[in-house]
C-alpha atoms as a PDB file:
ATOM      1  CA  UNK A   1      63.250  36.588 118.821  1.00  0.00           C
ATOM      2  CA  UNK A   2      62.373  33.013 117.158  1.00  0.00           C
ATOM      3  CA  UNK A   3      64.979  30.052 117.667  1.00  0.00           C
ATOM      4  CA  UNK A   4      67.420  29.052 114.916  1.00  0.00           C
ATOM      5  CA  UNK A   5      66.124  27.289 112.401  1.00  0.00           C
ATOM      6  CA  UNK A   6      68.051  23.962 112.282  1.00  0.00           C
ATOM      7  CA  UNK A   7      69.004  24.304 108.860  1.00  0.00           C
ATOM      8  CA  UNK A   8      70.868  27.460 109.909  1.00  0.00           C
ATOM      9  CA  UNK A   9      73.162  26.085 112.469  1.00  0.00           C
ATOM     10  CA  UNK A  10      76.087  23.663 111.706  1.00  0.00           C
ATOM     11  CA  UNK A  11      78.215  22.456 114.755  1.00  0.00           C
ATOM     12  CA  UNK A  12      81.342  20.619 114.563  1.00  0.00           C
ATOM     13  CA  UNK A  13      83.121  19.276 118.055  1.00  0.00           C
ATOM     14  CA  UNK A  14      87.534  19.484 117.509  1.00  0.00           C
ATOM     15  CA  UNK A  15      87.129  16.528 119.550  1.00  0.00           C
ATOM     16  CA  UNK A  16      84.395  14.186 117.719  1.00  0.00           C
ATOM     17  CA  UNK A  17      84.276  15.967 114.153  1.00  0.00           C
ATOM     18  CA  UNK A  18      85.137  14.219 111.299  1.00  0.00           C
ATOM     19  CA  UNK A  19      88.659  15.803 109.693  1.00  0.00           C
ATOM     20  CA  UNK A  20      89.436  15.691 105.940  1.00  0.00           C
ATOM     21  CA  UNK A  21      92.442  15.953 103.965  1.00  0.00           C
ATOM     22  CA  UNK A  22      93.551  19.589 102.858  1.00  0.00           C
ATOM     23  CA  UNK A  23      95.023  19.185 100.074  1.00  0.00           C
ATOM     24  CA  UNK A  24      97.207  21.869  98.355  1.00  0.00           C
ATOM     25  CA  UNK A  25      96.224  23.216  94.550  1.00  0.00           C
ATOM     26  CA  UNK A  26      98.663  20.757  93.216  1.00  0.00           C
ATOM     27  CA  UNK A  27      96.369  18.041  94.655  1.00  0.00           C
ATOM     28  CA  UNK A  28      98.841  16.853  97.839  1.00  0.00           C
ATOM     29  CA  UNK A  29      97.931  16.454 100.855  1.00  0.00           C
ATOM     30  CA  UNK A  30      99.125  19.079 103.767  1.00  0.00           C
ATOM     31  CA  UNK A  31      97.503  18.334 106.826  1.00  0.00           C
ATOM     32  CA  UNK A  32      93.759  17.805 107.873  1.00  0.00           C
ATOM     33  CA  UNK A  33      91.107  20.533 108.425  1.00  0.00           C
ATOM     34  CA  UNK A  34      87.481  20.262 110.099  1.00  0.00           C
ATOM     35  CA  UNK A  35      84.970  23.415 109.203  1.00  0.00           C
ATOM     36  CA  UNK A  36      81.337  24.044 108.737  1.00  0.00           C
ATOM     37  CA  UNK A  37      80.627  26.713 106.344  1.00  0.00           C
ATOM     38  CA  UNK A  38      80.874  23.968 103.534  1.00  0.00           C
ATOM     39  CA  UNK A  39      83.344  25.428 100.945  1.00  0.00           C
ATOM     40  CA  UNK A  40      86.567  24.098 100.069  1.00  0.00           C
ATOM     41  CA  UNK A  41      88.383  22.069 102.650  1.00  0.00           C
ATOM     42  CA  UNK A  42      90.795  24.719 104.141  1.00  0.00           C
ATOM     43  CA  UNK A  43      89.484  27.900 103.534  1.00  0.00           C
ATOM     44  CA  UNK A  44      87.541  30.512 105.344  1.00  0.00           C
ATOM     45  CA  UNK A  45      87.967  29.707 109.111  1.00  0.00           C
ATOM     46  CA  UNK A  46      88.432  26.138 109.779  1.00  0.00           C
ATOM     47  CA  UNK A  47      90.342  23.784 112.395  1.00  0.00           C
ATOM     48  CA  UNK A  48      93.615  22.444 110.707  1.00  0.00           C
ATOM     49  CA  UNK A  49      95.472  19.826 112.462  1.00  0.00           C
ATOM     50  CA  UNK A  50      98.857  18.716 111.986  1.00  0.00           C
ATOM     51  CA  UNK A  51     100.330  15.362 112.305  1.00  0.00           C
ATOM     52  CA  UNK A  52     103.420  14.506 114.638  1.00  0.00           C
ATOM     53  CA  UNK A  53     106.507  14.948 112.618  1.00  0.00           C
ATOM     54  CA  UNK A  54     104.646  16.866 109.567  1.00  0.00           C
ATOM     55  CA  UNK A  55     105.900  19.696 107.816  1.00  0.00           C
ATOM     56  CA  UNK A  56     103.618  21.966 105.424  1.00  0.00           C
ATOM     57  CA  UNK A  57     104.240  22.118 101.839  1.00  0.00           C
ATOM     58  CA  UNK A  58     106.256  25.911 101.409  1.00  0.00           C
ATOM     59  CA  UNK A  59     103.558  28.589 100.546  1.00  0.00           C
ATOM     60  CA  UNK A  60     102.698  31.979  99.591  1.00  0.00           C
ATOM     61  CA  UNK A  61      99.815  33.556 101.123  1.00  0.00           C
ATOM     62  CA  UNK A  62      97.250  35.230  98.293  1.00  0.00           C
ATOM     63  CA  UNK A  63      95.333  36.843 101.708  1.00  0.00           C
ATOM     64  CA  UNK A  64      96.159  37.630 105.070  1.00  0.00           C
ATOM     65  CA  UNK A  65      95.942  34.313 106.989  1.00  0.00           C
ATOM     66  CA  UNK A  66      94.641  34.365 110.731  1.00  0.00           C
ATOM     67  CA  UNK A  67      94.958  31.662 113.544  1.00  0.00           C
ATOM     68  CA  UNK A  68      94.977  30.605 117.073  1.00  0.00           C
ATOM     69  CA  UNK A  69      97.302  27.885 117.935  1.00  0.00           C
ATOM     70  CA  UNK A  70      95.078  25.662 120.629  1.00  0.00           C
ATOM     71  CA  UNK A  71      97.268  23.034 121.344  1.00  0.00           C
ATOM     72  CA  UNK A  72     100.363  21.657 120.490  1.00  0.00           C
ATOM     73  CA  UNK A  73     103.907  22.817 118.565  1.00  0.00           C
ATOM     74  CA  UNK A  74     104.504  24.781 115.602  1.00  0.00           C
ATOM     75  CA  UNK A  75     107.852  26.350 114.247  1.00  0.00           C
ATOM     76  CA  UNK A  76     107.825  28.183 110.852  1.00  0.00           C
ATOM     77  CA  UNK A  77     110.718  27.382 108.772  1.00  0.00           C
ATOM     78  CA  UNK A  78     112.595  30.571 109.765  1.00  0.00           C
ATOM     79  CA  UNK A  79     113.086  29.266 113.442  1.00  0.00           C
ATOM     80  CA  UNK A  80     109.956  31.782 114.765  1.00  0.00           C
ATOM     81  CA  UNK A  81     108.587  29.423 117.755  1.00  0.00           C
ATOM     82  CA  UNK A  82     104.636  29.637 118.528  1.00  0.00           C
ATOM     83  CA  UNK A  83     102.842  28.812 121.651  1.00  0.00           C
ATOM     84  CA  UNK A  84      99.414  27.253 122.937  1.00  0.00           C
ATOM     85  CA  UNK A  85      97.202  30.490 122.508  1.00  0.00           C
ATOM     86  CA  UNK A  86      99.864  32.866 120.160  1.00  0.00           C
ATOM     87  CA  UNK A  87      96.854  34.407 117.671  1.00  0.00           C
ATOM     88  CA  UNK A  88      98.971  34.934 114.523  1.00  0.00           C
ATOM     89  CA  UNK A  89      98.653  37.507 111.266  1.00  0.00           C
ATOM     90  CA  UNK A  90     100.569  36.241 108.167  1.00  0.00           C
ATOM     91  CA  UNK A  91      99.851  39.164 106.143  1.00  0.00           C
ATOM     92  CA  UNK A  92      99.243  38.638 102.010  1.00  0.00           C
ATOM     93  CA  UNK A  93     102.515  37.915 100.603  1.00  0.00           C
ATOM     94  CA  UNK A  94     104.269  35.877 103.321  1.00  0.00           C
ATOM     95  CA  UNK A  95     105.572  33.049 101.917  1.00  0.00           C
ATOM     96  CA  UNK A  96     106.709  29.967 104.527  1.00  0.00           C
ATOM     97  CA  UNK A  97     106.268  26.096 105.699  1.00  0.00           C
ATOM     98  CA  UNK A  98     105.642  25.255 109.103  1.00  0.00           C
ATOM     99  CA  UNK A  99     106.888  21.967 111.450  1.00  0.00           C
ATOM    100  CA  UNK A 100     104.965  20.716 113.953  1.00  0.00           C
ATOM    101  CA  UNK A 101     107.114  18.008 116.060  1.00  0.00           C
ATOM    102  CA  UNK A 102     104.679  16.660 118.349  1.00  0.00           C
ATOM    103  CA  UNK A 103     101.576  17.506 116.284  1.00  0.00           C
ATOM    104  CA  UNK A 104      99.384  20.838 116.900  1.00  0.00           C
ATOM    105  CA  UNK A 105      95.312  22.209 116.713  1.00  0.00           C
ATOM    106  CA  UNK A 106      95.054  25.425 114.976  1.00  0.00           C
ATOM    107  CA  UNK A 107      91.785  27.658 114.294  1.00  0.00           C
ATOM    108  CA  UNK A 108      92.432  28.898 111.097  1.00  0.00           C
ATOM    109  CA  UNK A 109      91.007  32.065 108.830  1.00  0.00           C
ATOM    110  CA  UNK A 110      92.615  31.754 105.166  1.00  0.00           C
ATOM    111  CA  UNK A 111      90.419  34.362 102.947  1.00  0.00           C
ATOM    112  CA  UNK A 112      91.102  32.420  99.797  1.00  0.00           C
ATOM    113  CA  UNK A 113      93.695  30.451  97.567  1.00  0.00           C
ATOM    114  CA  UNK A 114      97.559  29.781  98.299  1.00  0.00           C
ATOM    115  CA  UNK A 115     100.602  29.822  96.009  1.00  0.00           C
ATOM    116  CA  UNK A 116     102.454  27.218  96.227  1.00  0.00           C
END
């Protein structure tokens, strides 16, 4: 088997990688996401990271969305509490926000588009 062709193989560290906004259709911003696979900021499976204090803007999922919570806090809006390492299903149609009080790490898998 031949090695990886360089072109073929994008890293990104959650600890040195460079985060950019996610911003929601409407253009605000809801957080900050780091990903390689070079499509729009917050879709497919990324790294979305939450600021102390933030809340997300309320959403309806258009897809099942996936993730792992690595670190932090994270409450959705209907009181359900999620810990370091909970790997979550939202399946299509869920609508919610989410609060993180002290700030949180997710790895995210969002197949597409949000309602909002």
């Amino acid at each position: 088997m031949k090695s990886i062709d360089p072109q073929d193989r994008k890293v990104a560290n959650i600890a040195t990688g460079e985060f950019v906004p996610f911003l929601s259709d409407t253009g605000e911003m809801d957080g900050e996401v780091l990903q390689v696979n070079g499509g729009k900021p917050g879709y497919g499976f990324h790294v979305y990271r939450m600021a102390p204090g933030q809340t997300t803007i309320a959403h309806k999922h258009l897809g099942d969305e996936e993730f792992l919570l690595i670190e932090g806090d994270l409450k959705d809006h209907d009181g359900y509490v999620y810990k370091p390492g909970d790997l979550v299903c939202l399946k299509s149609g869920t609508e919610h926000y989410s609060i993180s009080e002290n700030g949180c790490l997710l790895a995210v898998y969002l197949p597409g588009a949000e309602g909002f």
